[in-house]
N, C-alpha and C. Protein backbone atom coordinates (compact mmCIF):
# COMPACT_ATOMS: atom_id res chain seq x y z
N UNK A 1 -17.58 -10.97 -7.39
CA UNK A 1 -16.13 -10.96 -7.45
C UNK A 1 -15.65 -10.88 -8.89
N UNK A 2 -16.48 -11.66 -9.94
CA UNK A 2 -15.65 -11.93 -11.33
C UNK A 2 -16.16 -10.80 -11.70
N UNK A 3 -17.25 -10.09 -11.37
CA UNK A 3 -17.41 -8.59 -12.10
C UNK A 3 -16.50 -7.51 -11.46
N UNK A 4 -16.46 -7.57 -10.01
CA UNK A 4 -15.39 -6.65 -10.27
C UNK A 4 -14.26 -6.45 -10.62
N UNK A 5 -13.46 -8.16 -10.70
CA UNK A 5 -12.39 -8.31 -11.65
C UNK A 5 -12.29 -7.61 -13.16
N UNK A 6 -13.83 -7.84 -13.74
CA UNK A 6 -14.00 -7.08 -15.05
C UNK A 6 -13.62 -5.69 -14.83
N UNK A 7 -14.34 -5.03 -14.22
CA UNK A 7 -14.54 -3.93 -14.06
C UNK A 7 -13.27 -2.95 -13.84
N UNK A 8 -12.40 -3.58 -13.02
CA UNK A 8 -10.91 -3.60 -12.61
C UNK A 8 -10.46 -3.86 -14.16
N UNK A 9 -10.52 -4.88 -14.76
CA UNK A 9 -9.64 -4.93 -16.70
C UNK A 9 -10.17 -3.75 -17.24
N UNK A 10 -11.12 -3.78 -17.37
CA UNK A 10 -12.01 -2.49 -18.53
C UNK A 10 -11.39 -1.23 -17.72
N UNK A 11 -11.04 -0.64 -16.43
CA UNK A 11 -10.58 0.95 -16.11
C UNK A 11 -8.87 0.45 -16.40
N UNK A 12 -8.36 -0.58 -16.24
CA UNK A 12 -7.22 -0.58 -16.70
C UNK A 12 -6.50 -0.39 -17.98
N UNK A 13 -7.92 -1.16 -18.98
CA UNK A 13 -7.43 -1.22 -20.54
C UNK A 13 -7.87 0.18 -20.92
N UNK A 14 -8.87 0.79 -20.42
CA UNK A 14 -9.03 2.20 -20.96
C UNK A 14 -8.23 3.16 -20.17
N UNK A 15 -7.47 2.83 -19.34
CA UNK A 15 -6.31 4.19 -18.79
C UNK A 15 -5.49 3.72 -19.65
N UNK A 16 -5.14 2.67 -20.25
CA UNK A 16 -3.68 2.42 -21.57
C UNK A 16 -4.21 2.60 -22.69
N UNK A 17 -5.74 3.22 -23.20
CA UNK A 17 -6.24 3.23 -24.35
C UNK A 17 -5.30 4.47 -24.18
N UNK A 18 -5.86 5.19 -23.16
CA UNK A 18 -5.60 6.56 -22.76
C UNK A 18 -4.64 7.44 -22.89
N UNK A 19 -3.58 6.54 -22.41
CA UNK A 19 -2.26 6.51 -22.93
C UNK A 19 -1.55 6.36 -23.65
N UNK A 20 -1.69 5.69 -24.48
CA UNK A 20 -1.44 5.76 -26.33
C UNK A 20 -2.18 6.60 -27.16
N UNK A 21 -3.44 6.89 -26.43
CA UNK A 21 -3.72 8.00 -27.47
C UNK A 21 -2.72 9.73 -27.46
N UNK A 22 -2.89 9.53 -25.77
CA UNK A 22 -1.80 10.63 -25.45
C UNK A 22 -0.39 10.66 -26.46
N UNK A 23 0.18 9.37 -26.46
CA UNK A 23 1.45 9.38 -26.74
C UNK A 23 1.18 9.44 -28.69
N UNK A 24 0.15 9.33 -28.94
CA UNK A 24 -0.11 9.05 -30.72
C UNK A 24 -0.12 10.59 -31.09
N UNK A 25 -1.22 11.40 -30.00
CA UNK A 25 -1.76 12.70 -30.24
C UNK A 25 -0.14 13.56 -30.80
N UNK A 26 0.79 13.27 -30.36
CA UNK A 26 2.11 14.18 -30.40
C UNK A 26 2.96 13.18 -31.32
N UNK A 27 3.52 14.48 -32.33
CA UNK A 27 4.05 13.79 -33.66
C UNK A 27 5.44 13.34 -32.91
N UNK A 28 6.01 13.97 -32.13
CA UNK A 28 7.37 13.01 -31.93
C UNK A 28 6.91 13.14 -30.23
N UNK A 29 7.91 11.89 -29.91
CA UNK A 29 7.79 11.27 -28.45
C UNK A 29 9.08 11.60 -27.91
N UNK A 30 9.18 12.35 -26.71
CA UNK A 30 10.08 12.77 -26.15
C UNK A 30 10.75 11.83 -25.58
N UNK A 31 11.96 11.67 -25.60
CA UNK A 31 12.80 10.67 -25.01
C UNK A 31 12.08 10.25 -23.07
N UNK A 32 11.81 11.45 -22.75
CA UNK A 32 12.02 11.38 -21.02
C UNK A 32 11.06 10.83 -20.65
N UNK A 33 9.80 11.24 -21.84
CA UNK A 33 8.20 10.63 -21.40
C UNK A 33 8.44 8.94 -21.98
N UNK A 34 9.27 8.53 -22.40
CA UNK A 34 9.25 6.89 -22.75
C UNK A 34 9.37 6.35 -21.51
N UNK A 35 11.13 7.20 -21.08
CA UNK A 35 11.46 6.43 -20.21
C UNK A 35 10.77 6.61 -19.08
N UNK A 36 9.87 7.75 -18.73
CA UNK A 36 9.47 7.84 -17.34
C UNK A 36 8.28 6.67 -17.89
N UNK A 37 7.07 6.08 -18.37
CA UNK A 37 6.39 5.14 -18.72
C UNK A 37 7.00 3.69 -18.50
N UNK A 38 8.26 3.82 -18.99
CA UNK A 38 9.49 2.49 -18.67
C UNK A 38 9.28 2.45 -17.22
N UNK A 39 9.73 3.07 -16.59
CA UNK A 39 10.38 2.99 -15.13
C UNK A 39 8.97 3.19 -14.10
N UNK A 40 7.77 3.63 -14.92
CA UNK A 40 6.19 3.21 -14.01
C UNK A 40 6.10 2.04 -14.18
N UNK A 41 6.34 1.41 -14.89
CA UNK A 41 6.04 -0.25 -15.13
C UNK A 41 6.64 -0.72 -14.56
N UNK A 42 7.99 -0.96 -14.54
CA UNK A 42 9.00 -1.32 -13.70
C UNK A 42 8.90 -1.11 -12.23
N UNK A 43 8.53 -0.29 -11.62
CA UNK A 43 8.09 0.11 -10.39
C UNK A 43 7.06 -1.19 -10.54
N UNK A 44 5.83 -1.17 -11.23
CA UNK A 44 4.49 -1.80 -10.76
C UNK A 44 4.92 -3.22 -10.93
N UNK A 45 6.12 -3.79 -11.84
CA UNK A 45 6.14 -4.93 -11.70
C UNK A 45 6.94 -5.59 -10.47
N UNK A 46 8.03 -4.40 -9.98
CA UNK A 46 8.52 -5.06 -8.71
C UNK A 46 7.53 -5.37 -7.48
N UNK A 47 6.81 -3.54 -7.29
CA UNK A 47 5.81 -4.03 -6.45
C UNK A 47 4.85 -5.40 -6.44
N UNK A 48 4.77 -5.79 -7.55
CA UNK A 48 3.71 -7.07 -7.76
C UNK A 48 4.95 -8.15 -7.12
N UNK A 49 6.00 -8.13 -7.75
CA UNK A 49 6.45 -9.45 -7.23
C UNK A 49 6.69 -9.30 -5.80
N UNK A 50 7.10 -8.30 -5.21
CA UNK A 50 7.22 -8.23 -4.06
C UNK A 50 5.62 -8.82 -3.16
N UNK A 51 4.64 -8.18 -3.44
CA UNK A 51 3.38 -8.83 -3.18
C UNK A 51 3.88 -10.62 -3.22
N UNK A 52 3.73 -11.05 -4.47
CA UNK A 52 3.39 -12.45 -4.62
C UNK A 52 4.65 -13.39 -3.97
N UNK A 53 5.49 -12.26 -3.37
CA UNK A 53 6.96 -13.03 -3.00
C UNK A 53 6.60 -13.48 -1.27
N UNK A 54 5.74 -12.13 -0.68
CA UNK A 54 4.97 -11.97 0.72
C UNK A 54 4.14 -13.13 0.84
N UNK A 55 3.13 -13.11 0.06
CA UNK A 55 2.11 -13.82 -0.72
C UNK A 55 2.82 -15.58 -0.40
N UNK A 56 3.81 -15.96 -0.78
CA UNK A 56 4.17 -17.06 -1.10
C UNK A 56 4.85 -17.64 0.56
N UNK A 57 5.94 -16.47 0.64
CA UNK A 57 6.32 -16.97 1.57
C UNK A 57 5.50 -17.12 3.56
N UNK A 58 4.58 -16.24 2.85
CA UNK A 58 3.46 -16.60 4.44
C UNK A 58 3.19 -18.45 4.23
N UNK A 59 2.55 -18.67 2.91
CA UNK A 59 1.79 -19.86 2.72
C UNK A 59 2.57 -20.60 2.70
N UNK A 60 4.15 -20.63 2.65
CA UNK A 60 4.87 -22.01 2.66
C UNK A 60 5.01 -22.18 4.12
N UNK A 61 5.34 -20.57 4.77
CA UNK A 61 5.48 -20.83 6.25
C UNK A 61 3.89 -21.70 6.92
N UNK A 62 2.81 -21.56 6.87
CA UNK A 62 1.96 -22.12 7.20
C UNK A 62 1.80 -23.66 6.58
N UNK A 63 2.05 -23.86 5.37
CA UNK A 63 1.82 -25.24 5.11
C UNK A 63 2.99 -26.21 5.61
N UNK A 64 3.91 -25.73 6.00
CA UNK A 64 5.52 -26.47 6.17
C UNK A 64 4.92 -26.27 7.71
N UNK A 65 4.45 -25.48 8.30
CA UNK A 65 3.97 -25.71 9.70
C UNK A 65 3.06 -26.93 10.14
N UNK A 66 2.31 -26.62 9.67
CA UNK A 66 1.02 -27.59 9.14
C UNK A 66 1.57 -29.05 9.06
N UNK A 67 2.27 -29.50 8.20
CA UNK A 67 2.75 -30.48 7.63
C UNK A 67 3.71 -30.93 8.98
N UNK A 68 5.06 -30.47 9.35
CA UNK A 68 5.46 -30.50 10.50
C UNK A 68 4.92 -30.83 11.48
N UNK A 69 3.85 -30.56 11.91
CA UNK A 69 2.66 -30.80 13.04
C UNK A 69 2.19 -31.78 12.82
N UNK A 70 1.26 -32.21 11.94
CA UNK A 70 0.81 -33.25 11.71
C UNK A 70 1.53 -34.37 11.21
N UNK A 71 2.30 -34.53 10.91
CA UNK A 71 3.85 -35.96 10.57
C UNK A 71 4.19 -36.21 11.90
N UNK A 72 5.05 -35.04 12.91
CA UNK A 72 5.96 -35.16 13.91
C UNK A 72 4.75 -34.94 15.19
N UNK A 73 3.43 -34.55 14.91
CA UNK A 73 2.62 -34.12 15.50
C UNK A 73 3.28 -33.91 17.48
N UNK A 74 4.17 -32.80 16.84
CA UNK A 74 5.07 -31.93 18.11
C UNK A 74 4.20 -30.33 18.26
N UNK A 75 3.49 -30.36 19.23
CA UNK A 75 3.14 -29.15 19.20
C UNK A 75 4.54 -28.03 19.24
N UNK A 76 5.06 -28.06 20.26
CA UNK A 76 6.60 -27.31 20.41
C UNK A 76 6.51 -26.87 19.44
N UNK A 77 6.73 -27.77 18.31
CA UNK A 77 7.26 -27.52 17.21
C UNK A 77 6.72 -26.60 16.50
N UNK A 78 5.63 -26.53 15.83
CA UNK A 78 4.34 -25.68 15.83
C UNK A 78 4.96 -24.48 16.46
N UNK A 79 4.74 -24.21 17.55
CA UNK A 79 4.94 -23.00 18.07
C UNK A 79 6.78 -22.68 17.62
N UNK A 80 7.64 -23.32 17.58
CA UNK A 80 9.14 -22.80 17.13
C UNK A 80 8.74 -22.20 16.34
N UNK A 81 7.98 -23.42 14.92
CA UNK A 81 8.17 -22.52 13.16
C UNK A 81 7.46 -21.46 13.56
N UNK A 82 6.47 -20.82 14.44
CA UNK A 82 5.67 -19.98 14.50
C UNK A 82 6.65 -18.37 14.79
N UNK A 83 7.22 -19.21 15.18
CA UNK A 83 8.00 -18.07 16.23
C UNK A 83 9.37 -17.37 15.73
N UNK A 84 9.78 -18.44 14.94
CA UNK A 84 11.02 -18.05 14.14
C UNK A 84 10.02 -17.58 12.86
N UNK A 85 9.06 -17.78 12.33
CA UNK A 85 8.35 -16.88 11.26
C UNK A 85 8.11 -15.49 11.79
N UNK A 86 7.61 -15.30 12.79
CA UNK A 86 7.45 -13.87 13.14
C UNK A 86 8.51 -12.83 13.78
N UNK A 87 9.60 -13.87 13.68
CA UNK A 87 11.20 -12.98 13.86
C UNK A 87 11.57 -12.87 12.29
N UNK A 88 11.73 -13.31 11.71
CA UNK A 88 12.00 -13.50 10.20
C UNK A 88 11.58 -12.84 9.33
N UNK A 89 10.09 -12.45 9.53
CA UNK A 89 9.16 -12.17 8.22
C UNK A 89 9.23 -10.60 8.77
N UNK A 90 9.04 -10.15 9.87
CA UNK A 90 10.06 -8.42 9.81
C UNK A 90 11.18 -8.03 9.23
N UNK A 91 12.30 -8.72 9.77
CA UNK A 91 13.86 -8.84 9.09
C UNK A 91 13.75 -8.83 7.49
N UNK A 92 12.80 -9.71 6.96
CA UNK A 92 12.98 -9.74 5.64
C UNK A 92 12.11 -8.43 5.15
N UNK A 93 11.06 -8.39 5.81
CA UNK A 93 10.53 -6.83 5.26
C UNK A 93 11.52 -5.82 5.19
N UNK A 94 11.93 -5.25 6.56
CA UNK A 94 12.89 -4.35 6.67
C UNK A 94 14.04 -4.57 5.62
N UNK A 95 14.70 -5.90 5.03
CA UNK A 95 15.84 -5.63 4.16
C UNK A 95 14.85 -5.27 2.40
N UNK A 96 13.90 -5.83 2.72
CA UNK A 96 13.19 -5.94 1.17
C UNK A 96 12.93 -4.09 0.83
N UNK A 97 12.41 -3.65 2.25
CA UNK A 97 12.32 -2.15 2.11
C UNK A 97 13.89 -1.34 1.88
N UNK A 98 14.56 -1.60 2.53
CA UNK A 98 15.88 -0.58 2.61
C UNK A 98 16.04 -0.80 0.91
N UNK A 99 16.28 -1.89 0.23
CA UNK A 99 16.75 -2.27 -0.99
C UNK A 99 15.85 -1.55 -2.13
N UNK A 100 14.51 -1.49 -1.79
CA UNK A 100 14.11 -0.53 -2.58
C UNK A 100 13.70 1.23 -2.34
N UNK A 101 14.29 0.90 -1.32
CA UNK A 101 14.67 2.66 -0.86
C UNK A 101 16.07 3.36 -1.60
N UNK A 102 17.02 2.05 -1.59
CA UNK A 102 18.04 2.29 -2.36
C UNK A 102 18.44 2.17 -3.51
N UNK A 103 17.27 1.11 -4.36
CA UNK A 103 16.90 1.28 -5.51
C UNK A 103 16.37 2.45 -6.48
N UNK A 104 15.73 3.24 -5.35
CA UNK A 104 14.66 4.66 -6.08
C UNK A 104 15.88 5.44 -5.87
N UNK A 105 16.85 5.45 -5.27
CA UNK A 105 17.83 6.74 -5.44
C UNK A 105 18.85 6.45 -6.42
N UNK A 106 19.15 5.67 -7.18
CA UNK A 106 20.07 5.05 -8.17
C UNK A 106 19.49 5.41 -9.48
């Protein structure tokens, strides 16, 4: 696992070696190629948070389940948070998608 984490840094740091050499090789830097580099990053950092936002909100839904269950130890209950999570966690996909559907056309 920790090697292919490496392995994953080292093709990353050498596609941005890559890329500065590109951008060094040419005596002036075109305005459009900055900003299109700007707005790849920007893309990759929403996508990430969007990940770690998915990421987060599964594991609170499971530990707040969890926790719920075992305190009030209500099965019902259990099955509600279960149930209102899997009505919810579509709804929020679907608005998280439209917003960046309507983000890329702006």
């Amino acid at each position: 696992m920790r090697e292919e984490n490496n392995n994953q840094s080292l093709h990353s740091l050498k596609k941005d070696w890559e890329q500065l050499e590109n951008l060094a090789s040419h005596e002036r830097i075109s305005l459009h190629a900055i900003q299109e580099q700007l707005l790849i990053q920007k893309q990759k950092q929403k996508k990430a948070f969007r990940k770690e936002l998915c990421l987060f909100t599964l594991t609170a839904l499971v530990i707040l389940t969890v926790m719920a269950t075992a305190i009030l130890q209500i099965p019902a209950l259990f099955i509600a948070i279960e149930v209102i999570g899997i009505i919810v966690a579509p709804i929020s996909f679907i608005v998280f998608h439209y917003k960046r559907k309507k983000e890329m056309f702006l």
